[in-house]
N, C-alpha and C. Protein backbone atom coordinates (compact mmCIF):
# COMPACT_ATOMS: atom_id res chain seq x y z
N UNK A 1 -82.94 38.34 -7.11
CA UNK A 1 -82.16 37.74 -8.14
C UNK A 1 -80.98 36.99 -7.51
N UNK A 2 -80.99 35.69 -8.31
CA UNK A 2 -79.72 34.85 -7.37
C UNK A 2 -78.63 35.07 -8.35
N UNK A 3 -78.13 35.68 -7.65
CA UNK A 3 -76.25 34.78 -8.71
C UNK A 3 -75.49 34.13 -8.14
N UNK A 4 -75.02 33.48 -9.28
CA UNK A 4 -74.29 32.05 -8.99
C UNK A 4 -73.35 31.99 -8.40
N UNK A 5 -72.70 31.36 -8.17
CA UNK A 5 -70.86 31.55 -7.64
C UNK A 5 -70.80 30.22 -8.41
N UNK A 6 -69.95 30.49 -9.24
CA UNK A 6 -69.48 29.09 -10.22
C UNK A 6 -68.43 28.20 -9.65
N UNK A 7 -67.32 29.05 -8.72
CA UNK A 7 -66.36 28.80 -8.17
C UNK A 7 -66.52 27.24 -7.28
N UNK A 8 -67.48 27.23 -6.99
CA UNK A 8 -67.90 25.83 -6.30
C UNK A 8 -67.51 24.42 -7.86
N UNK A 9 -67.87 25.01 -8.59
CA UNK A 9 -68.10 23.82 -9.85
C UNK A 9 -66.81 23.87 -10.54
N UNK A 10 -65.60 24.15 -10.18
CA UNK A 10 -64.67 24.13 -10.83
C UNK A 10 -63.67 23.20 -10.46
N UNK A 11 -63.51 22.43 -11.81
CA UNK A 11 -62.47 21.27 -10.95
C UNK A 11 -61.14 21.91 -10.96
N UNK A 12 -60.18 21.25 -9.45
CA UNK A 12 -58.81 21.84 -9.40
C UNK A 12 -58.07 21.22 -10.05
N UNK A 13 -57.19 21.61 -11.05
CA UNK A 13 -56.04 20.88 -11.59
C UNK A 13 -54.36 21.77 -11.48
N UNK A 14 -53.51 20.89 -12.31
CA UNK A 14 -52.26 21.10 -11.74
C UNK A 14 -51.83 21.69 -13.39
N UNK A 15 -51.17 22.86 -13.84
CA UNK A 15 -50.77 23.22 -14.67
C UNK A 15 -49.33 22.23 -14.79
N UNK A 16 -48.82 22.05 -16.02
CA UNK A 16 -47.77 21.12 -15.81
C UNK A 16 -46.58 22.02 -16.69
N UNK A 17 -47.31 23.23 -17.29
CA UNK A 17 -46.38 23.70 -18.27
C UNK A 17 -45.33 24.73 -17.59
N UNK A 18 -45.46 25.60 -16.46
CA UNK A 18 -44.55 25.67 -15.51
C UNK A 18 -43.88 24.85 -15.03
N UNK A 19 -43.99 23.66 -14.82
CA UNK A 19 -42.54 22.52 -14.42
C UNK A 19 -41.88 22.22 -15.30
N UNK A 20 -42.40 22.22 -16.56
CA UNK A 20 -41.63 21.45 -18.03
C UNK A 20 -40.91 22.37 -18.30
N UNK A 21 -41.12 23.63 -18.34
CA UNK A 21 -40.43 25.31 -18.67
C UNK A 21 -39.24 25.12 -17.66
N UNK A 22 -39.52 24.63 -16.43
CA UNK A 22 -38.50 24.90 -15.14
C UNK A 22 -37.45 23.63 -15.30
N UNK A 23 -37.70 22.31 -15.94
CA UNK A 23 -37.20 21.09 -16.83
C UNK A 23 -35.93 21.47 -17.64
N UNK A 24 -36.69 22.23 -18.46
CA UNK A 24 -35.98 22.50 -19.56
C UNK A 24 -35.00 23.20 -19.70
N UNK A 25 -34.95 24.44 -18.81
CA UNK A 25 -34.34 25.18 -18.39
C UNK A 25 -32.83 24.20 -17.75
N UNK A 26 -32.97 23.62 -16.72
CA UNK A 26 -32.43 22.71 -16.07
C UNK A 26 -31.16 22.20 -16.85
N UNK A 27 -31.82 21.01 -17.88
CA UNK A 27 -31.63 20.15 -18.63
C UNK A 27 -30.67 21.38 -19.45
N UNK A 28 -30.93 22.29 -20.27
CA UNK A 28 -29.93 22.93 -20.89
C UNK A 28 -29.04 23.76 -20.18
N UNK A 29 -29.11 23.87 -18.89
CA UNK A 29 -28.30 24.82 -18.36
C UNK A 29 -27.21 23.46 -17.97
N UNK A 30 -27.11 21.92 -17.75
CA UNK A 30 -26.53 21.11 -17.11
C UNK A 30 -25.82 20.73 -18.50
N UNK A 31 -26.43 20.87 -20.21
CA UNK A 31 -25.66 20.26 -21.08
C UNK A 31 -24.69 21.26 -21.07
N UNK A 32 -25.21 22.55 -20.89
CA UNK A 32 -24.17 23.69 -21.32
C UNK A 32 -23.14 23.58 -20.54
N UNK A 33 -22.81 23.35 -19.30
CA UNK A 33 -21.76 23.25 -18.41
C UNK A 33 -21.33 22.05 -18.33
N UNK A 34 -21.58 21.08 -18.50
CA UNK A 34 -20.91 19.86 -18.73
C UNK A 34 -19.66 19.66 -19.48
N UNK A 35 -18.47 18.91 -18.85
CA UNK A 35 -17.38 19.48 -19.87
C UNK A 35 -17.06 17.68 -20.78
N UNK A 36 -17.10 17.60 -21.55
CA UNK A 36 -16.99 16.75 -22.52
C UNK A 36 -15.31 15.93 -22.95
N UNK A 37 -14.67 15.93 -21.63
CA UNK A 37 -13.24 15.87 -22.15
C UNK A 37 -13.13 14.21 -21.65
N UNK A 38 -12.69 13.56 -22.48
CA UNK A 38 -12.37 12.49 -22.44
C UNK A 38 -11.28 11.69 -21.84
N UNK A 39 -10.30 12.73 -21.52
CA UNK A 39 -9.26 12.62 -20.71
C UNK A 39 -9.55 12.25 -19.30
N UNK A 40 -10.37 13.25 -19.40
CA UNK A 40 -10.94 13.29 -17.14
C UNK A 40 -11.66 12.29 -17.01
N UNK A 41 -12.51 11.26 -17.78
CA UNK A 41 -13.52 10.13 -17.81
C UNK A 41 -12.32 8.92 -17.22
N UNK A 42 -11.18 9.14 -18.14
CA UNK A 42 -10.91 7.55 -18.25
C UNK A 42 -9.47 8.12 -16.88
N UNK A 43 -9.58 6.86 -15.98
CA UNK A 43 -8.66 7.14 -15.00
C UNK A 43 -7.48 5.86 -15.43
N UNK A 44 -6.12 6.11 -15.99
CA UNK A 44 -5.43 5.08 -16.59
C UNK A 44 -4.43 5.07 -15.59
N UNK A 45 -3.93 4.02 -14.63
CA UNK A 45 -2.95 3.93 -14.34
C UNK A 45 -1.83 3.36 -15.23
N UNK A 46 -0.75 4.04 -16.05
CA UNK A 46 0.27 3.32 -16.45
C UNK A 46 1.17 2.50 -15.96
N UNK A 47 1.88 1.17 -16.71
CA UNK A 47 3.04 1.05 -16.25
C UNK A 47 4.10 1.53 -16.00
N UNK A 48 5.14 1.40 -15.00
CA UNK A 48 6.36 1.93 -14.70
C UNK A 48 7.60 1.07 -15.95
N UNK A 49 8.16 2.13 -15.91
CA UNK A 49 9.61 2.25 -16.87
C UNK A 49 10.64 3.25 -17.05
N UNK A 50 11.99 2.63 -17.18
CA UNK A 50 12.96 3.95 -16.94
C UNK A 50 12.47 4.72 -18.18
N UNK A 51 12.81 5.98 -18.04
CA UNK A 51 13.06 6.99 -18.57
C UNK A 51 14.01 6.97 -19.88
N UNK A 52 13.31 7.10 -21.19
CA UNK A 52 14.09 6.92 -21.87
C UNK A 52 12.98 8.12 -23.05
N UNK A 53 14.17 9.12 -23.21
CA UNK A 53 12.86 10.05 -23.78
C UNK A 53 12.54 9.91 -25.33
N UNK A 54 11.36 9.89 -25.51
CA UNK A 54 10.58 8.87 -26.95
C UNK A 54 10.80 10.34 -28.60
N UNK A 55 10.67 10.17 -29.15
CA UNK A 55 9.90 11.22 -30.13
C UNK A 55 8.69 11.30 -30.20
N UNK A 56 8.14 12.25 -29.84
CA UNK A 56 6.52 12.84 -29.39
C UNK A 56 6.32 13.03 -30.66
N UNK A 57 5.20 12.69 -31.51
CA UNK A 57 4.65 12.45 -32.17
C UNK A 57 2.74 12.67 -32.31
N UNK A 58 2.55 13.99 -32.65
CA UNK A 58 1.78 14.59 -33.05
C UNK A 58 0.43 13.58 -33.51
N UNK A 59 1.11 12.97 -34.92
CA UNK A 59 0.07 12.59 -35.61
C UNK A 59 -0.37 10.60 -35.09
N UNK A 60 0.22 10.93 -33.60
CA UNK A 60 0.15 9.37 -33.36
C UNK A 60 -1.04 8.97 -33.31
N UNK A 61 -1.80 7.71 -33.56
CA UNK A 61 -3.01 7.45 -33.64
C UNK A 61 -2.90 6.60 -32.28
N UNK A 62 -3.84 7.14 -30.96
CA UNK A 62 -3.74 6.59 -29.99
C UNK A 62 -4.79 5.77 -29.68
N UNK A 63 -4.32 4.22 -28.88
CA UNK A 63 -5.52 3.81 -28.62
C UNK A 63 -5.25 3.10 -27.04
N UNK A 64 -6.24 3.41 -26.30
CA UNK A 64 -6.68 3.44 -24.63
C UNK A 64 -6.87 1.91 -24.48
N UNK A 65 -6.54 1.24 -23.61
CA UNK A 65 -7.13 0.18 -23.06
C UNK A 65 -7.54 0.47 -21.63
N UNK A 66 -8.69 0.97 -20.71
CA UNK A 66 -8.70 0.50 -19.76
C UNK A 66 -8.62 -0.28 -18.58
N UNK A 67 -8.56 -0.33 -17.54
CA UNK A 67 -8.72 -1.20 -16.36
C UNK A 67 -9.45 -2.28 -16.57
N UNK A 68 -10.90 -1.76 -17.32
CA UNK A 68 -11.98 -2.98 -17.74
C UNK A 68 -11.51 -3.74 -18.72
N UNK A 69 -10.69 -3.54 -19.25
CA UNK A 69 -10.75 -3.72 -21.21
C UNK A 69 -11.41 -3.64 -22.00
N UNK A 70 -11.54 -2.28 -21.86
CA UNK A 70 -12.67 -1.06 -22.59
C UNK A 70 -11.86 -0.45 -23.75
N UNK A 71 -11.64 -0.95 -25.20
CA UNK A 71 -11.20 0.27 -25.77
C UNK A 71 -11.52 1.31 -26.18
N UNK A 72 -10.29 2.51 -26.46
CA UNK A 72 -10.93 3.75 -27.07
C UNK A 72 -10.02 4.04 -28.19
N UNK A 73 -10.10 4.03 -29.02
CA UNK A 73 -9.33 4.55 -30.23
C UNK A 73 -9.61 6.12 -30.69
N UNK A 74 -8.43 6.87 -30.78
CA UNK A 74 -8.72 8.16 -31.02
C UNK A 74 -9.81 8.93 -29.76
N UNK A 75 -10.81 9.29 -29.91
CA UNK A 75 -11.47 10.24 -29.30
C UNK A 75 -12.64 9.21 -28.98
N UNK A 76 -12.99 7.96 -30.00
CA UNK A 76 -14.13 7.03 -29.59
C UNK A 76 -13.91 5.89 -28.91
N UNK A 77 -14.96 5.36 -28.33
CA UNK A 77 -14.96 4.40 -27.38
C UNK A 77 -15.66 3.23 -28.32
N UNK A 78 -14.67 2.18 -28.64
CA UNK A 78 -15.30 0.65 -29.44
C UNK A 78 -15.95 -0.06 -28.59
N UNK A 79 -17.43 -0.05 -28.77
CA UNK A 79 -18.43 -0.74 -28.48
C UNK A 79 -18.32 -2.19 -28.19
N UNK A 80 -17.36 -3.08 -28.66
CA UNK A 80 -17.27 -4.23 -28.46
C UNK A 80 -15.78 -4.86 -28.28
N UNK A 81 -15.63 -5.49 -27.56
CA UNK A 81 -14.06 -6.42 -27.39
C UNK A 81 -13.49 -7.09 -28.23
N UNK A 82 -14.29 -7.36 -29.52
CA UNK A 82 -13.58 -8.62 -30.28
C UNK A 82 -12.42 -7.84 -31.67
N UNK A 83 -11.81 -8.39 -31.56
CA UNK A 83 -10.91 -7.91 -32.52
C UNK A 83 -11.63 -7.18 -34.16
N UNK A 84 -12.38 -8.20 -34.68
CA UNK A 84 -13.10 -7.78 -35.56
C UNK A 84 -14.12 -5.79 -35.36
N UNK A 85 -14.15 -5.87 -34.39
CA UNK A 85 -14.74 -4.47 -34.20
C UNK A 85 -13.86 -3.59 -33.56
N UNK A 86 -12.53 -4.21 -33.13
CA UNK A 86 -11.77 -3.43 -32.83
C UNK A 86 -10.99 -2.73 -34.32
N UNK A 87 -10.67 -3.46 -34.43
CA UNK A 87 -10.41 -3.24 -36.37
C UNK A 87 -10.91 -2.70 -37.13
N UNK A 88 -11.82 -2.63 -37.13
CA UNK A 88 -13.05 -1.40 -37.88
C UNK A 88 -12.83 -0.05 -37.45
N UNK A 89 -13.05 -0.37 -36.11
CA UNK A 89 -12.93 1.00 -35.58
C UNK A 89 -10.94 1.96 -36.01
N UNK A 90 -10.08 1.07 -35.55
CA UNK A 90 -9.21 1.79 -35.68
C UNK A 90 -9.09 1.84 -36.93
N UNK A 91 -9.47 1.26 -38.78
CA UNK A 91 -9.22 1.74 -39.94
C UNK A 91 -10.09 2.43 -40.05
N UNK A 92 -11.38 2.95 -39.29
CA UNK A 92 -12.22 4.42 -39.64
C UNK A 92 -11.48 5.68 -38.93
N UNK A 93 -10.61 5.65 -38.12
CA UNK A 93 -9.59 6.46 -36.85
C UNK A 93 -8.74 6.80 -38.02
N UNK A 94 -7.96 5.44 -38.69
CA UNK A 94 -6.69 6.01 -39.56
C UNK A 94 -6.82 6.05 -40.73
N UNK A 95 -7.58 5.49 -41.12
CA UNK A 95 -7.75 5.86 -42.93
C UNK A 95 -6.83 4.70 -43.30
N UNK A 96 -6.46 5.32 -44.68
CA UNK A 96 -5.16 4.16 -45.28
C UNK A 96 -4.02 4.39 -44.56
N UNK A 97 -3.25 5.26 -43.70
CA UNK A 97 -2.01 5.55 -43.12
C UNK A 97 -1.83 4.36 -42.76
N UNK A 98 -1.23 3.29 -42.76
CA UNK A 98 -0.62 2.23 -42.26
C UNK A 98 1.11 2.54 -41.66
N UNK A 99 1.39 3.49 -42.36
CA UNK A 99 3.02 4.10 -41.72
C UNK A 99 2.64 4.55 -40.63
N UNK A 100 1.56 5.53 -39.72
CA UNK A 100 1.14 6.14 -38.71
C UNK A 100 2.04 5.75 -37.55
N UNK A 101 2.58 6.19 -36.60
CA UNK A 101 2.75 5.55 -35.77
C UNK A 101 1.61 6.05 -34.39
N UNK A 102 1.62 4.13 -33.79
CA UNK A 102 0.49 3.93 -32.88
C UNK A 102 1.33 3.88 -31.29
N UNK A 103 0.51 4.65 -30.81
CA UNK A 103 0.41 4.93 -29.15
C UNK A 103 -0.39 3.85 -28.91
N UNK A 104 -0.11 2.67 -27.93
CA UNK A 104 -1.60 2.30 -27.07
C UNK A 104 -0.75 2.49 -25.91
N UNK A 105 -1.95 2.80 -25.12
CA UNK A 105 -1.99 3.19 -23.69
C UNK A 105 -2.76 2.36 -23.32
N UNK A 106 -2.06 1.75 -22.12
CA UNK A 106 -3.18 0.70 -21.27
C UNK A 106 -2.50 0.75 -19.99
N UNK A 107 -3.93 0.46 -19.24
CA UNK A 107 -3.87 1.03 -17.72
C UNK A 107 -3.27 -0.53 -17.44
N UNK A 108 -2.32 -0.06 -16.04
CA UNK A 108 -1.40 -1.05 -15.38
C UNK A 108 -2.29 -2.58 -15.13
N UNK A 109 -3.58 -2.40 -14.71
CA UNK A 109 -4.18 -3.11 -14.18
C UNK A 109 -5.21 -4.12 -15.12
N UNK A 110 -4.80 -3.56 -16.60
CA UNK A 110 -5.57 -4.46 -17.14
C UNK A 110 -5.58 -5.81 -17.50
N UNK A 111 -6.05 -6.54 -18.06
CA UNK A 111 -6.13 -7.90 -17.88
C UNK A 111 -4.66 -8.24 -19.44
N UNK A 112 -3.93 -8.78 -19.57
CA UNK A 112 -2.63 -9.14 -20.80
C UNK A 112 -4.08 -9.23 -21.66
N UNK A 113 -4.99 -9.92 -21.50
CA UNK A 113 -5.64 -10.50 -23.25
C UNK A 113 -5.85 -9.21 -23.83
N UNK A 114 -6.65 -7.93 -23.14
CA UNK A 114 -6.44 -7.32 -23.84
C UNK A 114 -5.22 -6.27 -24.40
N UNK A 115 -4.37 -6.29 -24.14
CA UNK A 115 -3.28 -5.69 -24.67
C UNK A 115 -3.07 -6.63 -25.89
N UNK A 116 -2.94 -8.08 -25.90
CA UNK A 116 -2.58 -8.75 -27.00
C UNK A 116 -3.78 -8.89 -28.13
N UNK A 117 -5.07 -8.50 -27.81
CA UNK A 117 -5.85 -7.98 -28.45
C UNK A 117 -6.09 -6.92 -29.36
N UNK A 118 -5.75 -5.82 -29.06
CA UNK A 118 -4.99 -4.66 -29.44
C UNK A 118 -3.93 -4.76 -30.35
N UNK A 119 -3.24 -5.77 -29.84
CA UNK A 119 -1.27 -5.59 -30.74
C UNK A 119 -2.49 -6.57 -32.06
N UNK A 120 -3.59 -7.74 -32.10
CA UNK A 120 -3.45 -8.91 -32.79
C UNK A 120 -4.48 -7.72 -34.09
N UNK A 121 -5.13 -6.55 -33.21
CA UNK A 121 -5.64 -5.90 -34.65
C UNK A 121 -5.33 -5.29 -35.22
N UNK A 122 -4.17 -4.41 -34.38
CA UNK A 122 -3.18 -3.51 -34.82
C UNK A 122 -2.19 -4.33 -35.95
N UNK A 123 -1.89 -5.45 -36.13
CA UNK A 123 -1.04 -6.40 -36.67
C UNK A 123 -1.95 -6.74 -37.95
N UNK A 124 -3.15 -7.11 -37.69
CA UNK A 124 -3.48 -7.67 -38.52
C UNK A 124 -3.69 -6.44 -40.02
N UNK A 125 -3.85 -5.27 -39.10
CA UNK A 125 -4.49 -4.19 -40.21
C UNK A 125 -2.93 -3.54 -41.04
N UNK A 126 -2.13 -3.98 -40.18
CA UNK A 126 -0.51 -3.55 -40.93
C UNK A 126 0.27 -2.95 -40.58
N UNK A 127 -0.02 -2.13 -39.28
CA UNK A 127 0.70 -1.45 -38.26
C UNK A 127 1.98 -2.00 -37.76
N UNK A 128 3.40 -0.60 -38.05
CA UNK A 128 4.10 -1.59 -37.63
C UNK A 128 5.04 -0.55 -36.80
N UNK A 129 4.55 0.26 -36.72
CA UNK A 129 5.12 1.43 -35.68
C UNK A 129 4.36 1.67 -34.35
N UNK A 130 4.53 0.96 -33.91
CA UNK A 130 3.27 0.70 -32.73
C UNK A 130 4.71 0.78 -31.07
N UNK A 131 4.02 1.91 -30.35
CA UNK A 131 4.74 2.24 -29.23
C UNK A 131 3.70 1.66 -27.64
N UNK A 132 4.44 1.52 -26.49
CA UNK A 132 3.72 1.87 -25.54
C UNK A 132 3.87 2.73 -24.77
N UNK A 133 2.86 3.63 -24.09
CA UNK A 133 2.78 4.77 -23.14
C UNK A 133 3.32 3.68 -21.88
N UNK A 134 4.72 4.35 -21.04
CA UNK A 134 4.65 3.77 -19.74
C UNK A 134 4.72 5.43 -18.66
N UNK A 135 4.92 4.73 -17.38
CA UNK A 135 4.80 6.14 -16.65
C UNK A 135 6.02 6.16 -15.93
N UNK A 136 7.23 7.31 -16.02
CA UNK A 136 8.35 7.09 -15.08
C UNK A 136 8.18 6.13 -13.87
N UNK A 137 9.75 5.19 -13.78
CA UNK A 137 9.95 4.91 -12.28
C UNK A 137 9.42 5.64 -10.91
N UNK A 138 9.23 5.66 -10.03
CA UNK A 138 9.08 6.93 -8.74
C UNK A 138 10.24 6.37 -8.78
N UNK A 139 10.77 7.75 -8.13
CA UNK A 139 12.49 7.82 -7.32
C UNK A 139 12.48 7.26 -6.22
N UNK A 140 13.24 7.01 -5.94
CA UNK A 140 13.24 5.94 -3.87
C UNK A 140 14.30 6.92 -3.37
């Protein structure tokens, strides 16, 4: 009596559901530790200015200009440069508050258009408490 050995007729393949398991794993262990702070993203160098100490203001509605002339209003980043979408964005940030007073922060190095970009939507929407973030003199 012959018996077979089937083992010859078996094609080899690659299970894939052990790597996707080992994936996945990965992938949620890297969202979970990832820290989400928006502060540490954006590297702003300010301008220099004496010291003149401001009223800190809680409910200021802040808005970022980057190095690039990237804005960020509040906690979001506006998708586009043109005033018209800059404007949108900061009356979905403030609501009707038009008294608010506005922080922009813009890094030393950015280009003037956009800062006057900023002041021309901030202006246009009615803002009229509008400050700038500078960064102490260094001492010599």
């Amino acid at each position: 009596m012959r018996i077979r050995d089937d083992r010859a007729h078996d094609e080899p393949e690659i299970n894939l559901v052990p790597l996707i398991d080992v994936i996945l794993v990965l992938i949620i262990f890297f969202v979970i530790t990832t820290t989400f702070d928006m502060r540490s993203t954006l590297q702003l160098q300010l301008p220099s200015a004496s010291e003149q100490p401001g009223d800190p203001d809680t409910r200021a509605l802040s808005v970022l200009i980057n190095a690039d002339g990237r804005y960020f209003v509040g906690d979001q980043e506006v998708l586009h440069t043109d005033v018209d979408s800059l404007k949108q964005a900061i009356a979905q940030v403030a609501g009707e508050d038009r008294n608010r007073p506005v922080l922009l922060r813009a890094d030393a190095r950015t280009r003037h258009q956009a800062v006057v970009t900023a002041y021309d939507a901030l202006g246009q929407l009615g803002f009229r408490r509008i400050s700038i973030a500078t960064a102490p003199e260094p001492q010599q």
